[in-house]
N, C-alpha and C. Protein backbone atom coordinates (compact mmCIF):
# COMPACT_ATOMS: atom_id res chain seq x y z
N UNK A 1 4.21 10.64 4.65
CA UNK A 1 3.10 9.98 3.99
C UNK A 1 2.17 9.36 5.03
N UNK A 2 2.70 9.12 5.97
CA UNK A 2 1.83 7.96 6.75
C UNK A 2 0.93 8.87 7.82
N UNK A 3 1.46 10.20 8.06
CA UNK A 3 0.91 11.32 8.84
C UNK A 3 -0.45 11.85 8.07
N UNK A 4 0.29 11.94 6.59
CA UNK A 4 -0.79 12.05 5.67
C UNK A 4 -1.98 11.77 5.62
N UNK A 5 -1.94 10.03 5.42
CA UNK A 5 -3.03 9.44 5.14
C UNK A 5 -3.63 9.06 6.62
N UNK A 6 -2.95 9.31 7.34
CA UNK A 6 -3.55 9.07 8.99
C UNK A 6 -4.82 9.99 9.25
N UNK A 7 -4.23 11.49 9.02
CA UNK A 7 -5.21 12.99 8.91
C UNK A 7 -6.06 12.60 7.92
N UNK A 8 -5.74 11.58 6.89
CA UNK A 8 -7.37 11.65 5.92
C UNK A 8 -8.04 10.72 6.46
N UNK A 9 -8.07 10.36 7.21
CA UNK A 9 -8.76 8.96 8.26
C UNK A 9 -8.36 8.05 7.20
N UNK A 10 -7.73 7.67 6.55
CA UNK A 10 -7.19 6.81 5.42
C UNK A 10 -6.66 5.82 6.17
N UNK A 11 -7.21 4.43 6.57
CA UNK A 11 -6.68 3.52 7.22
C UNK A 11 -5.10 3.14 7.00
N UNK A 12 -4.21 3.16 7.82
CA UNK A 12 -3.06 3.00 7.56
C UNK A 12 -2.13 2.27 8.78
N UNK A 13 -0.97 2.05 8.69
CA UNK A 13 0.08 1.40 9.85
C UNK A 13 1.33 1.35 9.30
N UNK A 14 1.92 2.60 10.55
CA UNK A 14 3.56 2.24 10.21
C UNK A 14 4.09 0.99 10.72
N UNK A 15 4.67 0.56 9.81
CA UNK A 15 5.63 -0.67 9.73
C UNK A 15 7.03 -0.08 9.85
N UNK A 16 7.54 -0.53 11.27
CA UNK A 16 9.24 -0.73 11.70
C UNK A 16 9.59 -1.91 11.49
N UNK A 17 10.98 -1.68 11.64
CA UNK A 17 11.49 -2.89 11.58
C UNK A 17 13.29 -2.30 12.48
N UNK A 18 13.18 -3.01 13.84
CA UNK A 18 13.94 -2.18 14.38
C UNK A 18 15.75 -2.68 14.31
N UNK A 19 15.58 -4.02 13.63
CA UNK A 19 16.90 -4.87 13.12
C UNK A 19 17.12 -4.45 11.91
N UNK A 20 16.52 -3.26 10.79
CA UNK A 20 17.27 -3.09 9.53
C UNK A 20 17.42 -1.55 9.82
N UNK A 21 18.41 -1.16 9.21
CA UNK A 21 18.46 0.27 8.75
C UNK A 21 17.70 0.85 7.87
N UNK A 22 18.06 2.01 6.94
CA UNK A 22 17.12 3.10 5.97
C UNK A 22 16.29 1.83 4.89
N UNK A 23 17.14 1.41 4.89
CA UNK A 23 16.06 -0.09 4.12
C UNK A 23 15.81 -1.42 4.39
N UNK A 24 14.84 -2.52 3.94
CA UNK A 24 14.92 -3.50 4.38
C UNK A 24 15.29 -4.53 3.67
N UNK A 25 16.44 -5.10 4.08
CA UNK A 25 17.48 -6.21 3.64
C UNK A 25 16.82 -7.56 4.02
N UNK A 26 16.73 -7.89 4.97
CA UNK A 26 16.06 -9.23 5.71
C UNK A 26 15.16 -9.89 5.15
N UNK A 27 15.17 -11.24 4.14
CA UNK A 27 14.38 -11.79 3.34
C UNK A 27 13.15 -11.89 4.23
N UNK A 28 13.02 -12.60 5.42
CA UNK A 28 11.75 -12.14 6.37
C UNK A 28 10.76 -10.90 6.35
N UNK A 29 11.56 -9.87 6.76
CA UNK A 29 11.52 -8.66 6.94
C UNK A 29 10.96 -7.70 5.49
N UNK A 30 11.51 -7.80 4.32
CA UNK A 30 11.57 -8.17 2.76
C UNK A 30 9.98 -8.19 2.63
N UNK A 31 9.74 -9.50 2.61
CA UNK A 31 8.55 -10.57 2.35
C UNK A 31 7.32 -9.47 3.03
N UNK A 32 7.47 -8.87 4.49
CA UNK A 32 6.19 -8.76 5.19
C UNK A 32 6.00 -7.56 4.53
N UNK A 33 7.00 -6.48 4.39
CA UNK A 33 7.39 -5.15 4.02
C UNK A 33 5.64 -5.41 2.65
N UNK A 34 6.75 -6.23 1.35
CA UNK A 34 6.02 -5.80 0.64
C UNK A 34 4.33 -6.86 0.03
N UNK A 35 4.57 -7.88 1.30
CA UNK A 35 2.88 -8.14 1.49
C UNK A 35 2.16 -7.41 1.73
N UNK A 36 2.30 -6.62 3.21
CA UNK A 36 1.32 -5.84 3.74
C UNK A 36 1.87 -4.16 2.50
N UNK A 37 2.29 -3.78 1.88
CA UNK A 37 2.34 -2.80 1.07
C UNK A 37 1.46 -2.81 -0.15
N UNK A 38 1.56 -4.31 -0.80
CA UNK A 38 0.89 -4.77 -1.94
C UNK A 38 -0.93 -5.19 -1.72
N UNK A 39 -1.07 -5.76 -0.26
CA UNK A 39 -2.48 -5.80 0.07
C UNK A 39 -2.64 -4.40 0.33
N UNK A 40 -2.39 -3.00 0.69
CA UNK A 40 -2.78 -1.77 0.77
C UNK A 40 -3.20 -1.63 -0.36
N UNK A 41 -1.82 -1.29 -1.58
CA UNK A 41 -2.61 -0.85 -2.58
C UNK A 41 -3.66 -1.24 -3.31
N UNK A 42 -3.35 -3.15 -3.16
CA UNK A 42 -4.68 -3.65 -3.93
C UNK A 42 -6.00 -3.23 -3.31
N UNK A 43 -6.09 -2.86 -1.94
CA UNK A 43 -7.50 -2.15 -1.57
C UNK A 43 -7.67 -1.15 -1.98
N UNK A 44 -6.75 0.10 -2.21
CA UNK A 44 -7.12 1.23 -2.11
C UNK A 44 -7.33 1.37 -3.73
N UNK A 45 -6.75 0.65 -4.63
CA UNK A 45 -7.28 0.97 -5.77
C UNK A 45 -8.17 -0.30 -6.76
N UNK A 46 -9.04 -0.85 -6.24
CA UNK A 46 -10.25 -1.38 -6.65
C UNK A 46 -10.47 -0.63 -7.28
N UNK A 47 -11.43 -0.89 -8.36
CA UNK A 47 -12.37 -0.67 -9.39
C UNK A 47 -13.31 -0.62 -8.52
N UNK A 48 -14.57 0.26 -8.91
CA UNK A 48 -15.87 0.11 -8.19
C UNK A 48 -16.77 0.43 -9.68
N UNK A 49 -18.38 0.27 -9.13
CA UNK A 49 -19.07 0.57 -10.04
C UNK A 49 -19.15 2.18 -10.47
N UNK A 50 -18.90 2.76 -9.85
CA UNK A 50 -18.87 3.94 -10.31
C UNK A 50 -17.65 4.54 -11.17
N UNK A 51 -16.59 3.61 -11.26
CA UNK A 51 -15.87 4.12 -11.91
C UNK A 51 -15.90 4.01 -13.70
N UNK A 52 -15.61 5.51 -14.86
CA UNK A 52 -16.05 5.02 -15.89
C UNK A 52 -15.92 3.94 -16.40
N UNK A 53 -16.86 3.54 -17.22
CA UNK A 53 -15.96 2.63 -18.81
C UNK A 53 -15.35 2.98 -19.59
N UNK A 54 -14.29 2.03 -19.71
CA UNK A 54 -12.99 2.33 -21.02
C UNK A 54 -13.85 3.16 -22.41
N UNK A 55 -13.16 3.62 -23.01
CA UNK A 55 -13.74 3.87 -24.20
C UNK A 55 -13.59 2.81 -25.44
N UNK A 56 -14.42 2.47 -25.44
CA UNK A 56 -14.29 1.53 -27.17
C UNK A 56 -13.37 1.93 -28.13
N UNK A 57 -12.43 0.64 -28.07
CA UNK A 57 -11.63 0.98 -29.41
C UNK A 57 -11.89 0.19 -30.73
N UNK A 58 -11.34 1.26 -31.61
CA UNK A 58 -11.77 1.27 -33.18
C UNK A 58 -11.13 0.15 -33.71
């Protein structure tokens, strides 16, 4: 994924963490993981003006 969005010039940064294994356990470690994960997506999926309007419901 991160090769991915690297080749789409898609601003991105792998995050290690060289004290956990295949996942991250470390309430520290935890915390940064899914700050900096949760500020990504909240950028990448803004609303803009160009995007439609809902359709009116009945």
């Amino acid at each position: 994924l991160f090769t991915a969005l690297q080749e789409s010039k898609i601003p991105s940064k792998l995050i290690q963490f060289p004290d956990e294994g295949h996942w991250i356990l470390k309430p520290q470690n935890s915390q940064f993981w899914y700050s900096t994960v949760l500020d990504w997506l909240n950028e990448w999926t803004k609303k803009t003006s160009t995007d439609p309007k809902p359709a009116a419901s009945n």
